[in-house]
N, C-alpha and C. Protein backbone atom coordinates (compact mmCIF):
# COMPACT_ATOMS: atom_id res chain seq x y z
N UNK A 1 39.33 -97.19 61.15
CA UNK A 1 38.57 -96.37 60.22
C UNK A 1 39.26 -95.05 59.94
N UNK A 2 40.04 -94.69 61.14
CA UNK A 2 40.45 -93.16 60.85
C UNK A 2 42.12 -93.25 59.89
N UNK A 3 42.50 -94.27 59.65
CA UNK A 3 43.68 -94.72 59.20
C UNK A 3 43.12 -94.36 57.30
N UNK A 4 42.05 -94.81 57.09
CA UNK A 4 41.56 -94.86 55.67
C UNK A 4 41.14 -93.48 55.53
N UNK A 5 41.06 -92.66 56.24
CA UNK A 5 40.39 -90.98 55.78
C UNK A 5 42.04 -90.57 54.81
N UNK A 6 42.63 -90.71 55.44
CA UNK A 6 43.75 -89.93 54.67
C UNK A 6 44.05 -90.30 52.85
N UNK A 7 44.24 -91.87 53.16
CA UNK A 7 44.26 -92.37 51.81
C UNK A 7 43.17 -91.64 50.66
N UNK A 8 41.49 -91.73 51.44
CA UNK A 8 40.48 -91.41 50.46
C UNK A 8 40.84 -89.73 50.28
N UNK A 9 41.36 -89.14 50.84
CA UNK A 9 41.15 -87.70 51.00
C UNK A 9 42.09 -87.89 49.75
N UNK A 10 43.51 -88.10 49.63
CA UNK A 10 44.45 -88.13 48.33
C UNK A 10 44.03 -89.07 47.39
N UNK A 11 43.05 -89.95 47.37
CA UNK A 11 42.27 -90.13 46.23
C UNK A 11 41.41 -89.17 45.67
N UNK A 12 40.28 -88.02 46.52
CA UNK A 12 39.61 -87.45 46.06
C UNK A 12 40.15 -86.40 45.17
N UNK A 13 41.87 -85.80 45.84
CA UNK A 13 42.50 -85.17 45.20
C UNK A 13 43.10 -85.44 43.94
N UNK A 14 43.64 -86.94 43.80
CA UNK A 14 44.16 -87.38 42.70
C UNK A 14 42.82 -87.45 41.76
N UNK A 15 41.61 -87.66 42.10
CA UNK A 15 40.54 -87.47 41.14
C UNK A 15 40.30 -85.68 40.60
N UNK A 16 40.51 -85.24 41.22
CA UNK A 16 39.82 -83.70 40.78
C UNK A 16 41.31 -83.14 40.08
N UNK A 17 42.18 -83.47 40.20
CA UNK A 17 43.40 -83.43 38.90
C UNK A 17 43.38 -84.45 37.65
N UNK A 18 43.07 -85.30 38.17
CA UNK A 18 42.62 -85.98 37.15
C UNK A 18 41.18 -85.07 36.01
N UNK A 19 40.07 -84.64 36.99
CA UNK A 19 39.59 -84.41 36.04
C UNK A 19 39.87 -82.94 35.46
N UNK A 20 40.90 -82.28 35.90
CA UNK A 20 41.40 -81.32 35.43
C UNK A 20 42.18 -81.22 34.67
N UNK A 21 42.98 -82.31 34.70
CA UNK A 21 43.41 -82.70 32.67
C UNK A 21 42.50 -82.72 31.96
N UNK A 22 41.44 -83.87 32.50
CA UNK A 22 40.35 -83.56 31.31
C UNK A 22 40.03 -82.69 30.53
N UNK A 23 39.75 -82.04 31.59
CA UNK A 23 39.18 -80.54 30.78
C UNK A 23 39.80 -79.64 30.06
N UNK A 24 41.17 -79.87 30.62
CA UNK A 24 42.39 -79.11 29.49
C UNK A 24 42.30 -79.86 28.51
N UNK A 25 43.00 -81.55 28.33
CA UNK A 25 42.84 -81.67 27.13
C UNK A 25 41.52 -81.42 26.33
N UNK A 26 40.46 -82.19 26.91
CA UNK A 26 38.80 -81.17 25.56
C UNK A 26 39.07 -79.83 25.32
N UNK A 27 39.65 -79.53 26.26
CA UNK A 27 39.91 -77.85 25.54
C UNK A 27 40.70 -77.81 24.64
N UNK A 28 42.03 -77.86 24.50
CA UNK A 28 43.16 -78.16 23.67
C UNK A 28 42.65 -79.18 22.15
N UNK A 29 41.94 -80.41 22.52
CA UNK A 29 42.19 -80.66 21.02
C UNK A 29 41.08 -79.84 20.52
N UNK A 30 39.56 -79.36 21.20
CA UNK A 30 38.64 -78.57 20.29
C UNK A 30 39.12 -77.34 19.49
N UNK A 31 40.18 -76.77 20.20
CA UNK A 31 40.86 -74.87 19.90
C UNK A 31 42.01 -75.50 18.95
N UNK A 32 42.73 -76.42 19.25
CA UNK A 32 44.19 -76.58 18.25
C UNK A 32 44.99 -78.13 18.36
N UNK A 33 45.07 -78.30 17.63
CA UNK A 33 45.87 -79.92 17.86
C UNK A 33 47.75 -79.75 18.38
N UNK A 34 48.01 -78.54 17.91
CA UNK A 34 49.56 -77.75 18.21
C UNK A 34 49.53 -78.02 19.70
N UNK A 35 48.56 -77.20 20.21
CA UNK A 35 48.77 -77.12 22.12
C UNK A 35 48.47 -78.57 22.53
N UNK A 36 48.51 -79.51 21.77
CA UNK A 36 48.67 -80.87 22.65
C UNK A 36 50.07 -81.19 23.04
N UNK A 37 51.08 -80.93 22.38
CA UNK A 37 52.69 -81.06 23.24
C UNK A 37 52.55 -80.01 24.85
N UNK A 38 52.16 -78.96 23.63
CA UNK A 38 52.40 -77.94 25.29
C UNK A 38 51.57 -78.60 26.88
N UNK A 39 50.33 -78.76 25.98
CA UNK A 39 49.59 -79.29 27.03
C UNK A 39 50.02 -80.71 27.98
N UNK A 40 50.88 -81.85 27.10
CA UNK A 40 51.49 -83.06 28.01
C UNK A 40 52.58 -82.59 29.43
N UNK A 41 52.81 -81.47 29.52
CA UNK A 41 53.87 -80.70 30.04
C UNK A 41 53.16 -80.31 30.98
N UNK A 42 51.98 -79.15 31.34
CA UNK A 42 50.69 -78.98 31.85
C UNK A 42 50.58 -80.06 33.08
N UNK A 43 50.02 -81.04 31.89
CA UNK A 43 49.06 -82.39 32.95
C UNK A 43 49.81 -83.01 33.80
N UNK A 44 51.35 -82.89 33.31
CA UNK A 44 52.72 -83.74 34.09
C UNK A 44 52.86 -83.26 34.94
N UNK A 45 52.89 -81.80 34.93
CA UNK A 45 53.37 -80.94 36.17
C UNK A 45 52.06 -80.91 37.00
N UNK A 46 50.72 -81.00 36.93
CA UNK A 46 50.12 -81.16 37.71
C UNK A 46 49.39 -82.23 38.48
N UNK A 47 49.76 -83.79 37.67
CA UNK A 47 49.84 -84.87 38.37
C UNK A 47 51.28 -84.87 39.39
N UNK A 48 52.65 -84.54 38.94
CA UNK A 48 53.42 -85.01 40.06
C UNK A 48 54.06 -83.89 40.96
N UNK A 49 53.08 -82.22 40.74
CA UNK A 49 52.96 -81.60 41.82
C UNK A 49 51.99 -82.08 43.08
N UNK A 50 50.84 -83.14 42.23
CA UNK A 50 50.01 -83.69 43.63
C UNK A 50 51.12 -84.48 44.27
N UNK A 51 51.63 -85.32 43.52
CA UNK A 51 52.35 -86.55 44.25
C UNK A 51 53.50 -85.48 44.94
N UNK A 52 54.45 -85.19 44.74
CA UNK A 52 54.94 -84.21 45.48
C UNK A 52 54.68 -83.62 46.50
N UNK A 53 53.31 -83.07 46.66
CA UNK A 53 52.93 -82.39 47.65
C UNK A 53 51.88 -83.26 48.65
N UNK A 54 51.89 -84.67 48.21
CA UNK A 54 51.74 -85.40 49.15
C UNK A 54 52.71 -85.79 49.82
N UNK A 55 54.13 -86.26 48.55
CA UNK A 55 55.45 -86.78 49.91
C UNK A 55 55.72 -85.76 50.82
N UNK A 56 55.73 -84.27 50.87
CA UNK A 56 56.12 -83.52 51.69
C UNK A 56 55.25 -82.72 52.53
N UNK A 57 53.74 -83.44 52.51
CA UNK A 57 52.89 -82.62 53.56
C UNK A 57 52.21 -83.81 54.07
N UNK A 58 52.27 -85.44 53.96
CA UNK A 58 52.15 -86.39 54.17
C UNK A 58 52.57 -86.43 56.09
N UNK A 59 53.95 -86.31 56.37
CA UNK A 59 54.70 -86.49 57.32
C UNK A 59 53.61 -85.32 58.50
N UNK A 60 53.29 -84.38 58.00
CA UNK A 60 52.61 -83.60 58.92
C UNK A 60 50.91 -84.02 59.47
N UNK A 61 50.79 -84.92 58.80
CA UNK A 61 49.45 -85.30 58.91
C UNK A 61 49.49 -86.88 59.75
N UNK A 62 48.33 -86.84 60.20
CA UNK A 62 48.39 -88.25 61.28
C UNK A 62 48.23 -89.58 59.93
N UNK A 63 48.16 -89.84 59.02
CA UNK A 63 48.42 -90.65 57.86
C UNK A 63 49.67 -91.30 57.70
N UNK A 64 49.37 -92.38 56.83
CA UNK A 64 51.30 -92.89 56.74
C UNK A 64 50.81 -92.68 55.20
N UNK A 65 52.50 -91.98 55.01
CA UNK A 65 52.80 -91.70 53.76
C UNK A 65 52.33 -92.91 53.22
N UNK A 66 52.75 -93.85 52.92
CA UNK A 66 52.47 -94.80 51.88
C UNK A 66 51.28 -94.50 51.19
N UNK A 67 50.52 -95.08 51.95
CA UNK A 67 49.31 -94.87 51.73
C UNK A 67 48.36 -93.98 51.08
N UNK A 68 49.14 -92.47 51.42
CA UNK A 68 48.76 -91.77 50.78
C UNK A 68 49.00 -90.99 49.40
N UNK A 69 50.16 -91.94 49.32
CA UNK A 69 50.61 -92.08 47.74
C UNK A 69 50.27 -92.84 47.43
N UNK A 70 49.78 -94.22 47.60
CA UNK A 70 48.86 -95.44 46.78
C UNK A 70 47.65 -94.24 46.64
N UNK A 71 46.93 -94.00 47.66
CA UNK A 71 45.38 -93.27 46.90
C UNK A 71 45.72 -92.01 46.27
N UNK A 72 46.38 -91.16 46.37
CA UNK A 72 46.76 -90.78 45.13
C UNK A 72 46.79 -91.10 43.79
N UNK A 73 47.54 -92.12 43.86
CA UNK A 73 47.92 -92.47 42.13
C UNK A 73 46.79 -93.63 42.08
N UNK A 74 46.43 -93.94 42.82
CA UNK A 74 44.84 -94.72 42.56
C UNK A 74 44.11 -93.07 41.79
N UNK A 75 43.72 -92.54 42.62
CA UNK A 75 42.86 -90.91 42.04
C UNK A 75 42.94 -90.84 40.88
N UNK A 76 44.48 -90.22 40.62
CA UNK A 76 44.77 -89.85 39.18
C UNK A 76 44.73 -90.85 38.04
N UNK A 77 45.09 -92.32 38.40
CA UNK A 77 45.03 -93.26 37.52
C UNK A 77 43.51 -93.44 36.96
N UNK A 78 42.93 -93.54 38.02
CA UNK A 78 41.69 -94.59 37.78
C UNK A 78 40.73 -93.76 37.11
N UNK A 79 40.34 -92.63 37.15
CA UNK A 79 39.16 -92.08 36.38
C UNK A 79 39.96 -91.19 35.09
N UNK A 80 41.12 -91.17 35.20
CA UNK A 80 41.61 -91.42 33.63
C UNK A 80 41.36 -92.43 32.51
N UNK A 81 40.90 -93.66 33.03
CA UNK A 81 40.05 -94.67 32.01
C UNK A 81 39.08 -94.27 31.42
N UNK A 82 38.24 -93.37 32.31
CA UNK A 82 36.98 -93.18 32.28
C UNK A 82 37.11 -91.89 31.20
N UNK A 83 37.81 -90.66 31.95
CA UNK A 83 38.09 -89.72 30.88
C UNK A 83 38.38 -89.78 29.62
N UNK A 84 39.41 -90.73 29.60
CA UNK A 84 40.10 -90.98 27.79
C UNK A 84 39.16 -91.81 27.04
N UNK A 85 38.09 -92.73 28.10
CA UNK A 85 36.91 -93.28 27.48
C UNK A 85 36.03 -92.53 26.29
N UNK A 86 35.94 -91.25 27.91
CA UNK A 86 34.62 -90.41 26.97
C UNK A 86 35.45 -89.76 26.20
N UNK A 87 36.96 -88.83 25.86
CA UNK A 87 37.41 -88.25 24.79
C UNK A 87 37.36 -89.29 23.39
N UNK A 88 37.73 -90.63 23.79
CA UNK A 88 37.65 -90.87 22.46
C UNK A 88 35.84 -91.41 21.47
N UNK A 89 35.40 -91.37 22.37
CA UNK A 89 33.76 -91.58 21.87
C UNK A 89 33.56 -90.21 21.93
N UNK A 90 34.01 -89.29 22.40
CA UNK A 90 33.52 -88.51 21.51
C UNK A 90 34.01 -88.20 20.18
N UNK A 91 35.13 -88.02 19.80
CA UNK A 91 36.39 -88.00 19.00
C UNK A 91 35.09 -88.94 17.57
N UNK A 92 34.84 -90.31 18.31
CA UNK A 92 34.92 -91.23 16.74
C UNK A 92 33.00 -90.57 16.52
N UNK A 93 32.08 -90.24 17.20
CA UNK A 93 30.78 -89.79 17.39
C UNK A 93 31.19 -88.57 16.27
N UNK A 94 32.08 -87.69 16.52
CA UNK A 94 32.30 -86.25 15.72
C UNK A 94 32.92 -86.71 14.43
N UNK A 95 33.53 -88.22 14.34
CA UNK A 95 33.90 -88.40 13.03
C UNK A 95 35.22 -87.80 12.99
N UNK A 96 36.28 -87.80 14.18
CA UNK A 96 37.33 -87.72 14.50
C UNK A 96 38.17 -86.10 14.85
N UNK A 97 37.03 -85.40 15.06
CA UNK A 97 36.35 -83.99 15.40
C UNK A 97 35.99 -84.33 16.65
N UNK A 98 36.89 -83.47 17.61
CA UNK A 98 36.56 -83.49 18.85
C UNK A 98 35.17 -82.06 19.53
N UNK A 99 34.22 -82.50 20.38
CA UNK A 99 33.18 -81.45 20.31
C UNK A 99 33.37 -80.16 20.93
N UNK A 100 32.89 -79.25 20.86
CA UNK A 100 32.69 -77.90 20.74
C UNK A 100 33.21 -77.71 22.47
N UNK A 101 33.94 -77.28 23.06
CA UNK A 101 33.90 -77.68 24.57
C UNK A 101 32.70 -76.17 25.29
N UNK A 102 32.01 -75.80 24.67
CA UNK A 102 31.22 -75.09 25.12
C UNK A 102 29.69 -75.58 25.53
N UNK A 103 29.95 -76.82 25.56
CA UNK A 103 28.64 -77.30 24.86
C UNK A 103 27.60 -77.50 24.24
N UNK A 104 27.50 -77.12 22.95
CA UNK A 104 26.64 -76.98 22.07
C UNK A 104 26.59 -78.05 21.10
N UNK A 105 27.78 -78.91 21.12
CA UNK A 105 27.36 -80.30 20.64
C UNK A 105 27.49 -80.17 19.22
N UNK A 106 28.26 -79.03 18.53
CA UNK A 106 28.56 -79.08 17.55
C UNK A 106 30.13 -79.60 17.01
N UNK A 107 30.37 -79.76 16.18
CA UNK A 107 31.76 -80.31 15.92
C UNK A 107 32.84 -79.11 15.58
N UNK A 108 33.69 -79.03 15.46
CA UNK A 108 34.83 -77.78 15.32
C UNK A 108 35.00 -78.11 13.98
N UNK A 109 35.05 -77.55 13.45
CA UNK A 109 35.56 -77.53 11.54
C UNK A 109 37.09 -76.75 11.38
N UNK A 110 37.52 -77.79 10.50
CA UNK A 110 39.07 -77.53 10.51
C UNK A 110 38.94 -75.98 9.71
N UNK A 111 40.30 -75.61 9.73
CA UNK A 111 40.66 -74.19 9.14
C UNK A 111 40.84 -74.54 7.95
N UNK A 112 41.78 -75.21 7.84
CA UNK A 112 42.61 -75.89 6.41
C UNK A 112 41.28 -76.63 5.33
N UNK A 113 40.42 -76.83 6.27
CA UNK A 113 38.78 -77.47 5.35
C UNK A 113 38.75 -76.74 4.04
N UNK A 114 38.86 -77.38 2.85
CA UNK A 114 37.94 -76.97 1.30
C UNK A 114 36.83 -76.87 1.76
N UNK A 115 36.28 -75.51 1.45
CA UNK A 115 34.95 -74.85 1.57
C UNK A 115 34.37 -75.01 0.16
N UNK A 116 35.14 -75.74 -0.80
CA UNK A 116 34.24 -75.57 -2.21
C UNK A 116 34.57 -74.48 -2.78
N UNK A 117 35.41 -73.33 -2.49
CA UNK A 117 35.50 -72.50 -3.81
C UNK A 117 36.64 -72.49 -4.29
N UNK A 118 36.89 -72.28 -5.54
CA UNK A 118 38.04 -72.17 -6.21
C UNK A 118 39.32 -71.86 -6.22
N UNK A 119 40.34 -72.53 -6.67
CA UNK A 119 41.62 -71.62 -6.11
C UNK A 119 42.48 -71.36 -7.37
C-alpha cells in the first residue's frame, strides 16, 4: 500500500498543473487570441518542470522513480480531456466566443466587431 502513495501524490500534482493550464488558457483566449503562442510556452514549461522535478527529487524519496513518472503524466494527461472538454463547449455554447473568465457568463465581444456605424 505504501509503494502506491508516491505514484498518487505525482498524480495529484500532475492534476493541479494540469488544471493550471486550464486556467491560463480560459484566461488567454477570453483577454486575446495573440497570447495563445506565448501561452503554449507557459503550459510546456510547467508540465515538464513537474516531470523534471520528479526525475530529480524522485531518488530522495522512498518511491521508485518509475512510477512516479507514470502518475505524473497520468495527472497531467488525464484531466486534460476533461479540461479541453469543457473549453470547447464552452467555445461552441458562446458561438465560438470563449466566456468571460470572471464569471459572469457573458461572452467577450471582439474589438474588430462592426458596431453598426458608419465608416
Amino acid at each position: 500500500m505504501e509503494a502506491v502513495i508516491g505514484p498518487l501524490l505525482a498524480a495529484a500534482a500532475g492534476c493541479a498543473v494540469a488544471a493550471v493550464n486550464y486556467r491560463l488558457t480560459r484566461r488567454a483566449m477570453a483577454e486575446s487570441g495573440g497570447m495563445i503562442g506565448a501561452l503554449s510556452v507557459v503550459r510546456m514549461l510547467l508540465s515538464v518542470g513537474l516531470l523534471a522535478g520528479i526525475w530529480f527529487l524522485a531518488p530522495h524519496t522512498p518511491w521508485d522513480r518509475t512510477w512516479m513518472l507514470v502518475g505524473a503524466a497520468a495527472g497531467l494527461t488525464l484531466p486534460m480531456f476533461f479540461f479541453t472538454a469543457l473549453l470547447v463547449r464552452q467555445a461552441d455554447a458562446s458561438g465560438g466566443k470563449p466566456h468571460d473568465p470572471a464569471g459572469s457568463g457573458e461572452t467577450i465581444q471582439d474589438p474588430e466587431q462592426d458596431q453598426g456605424g458608419d465608416r
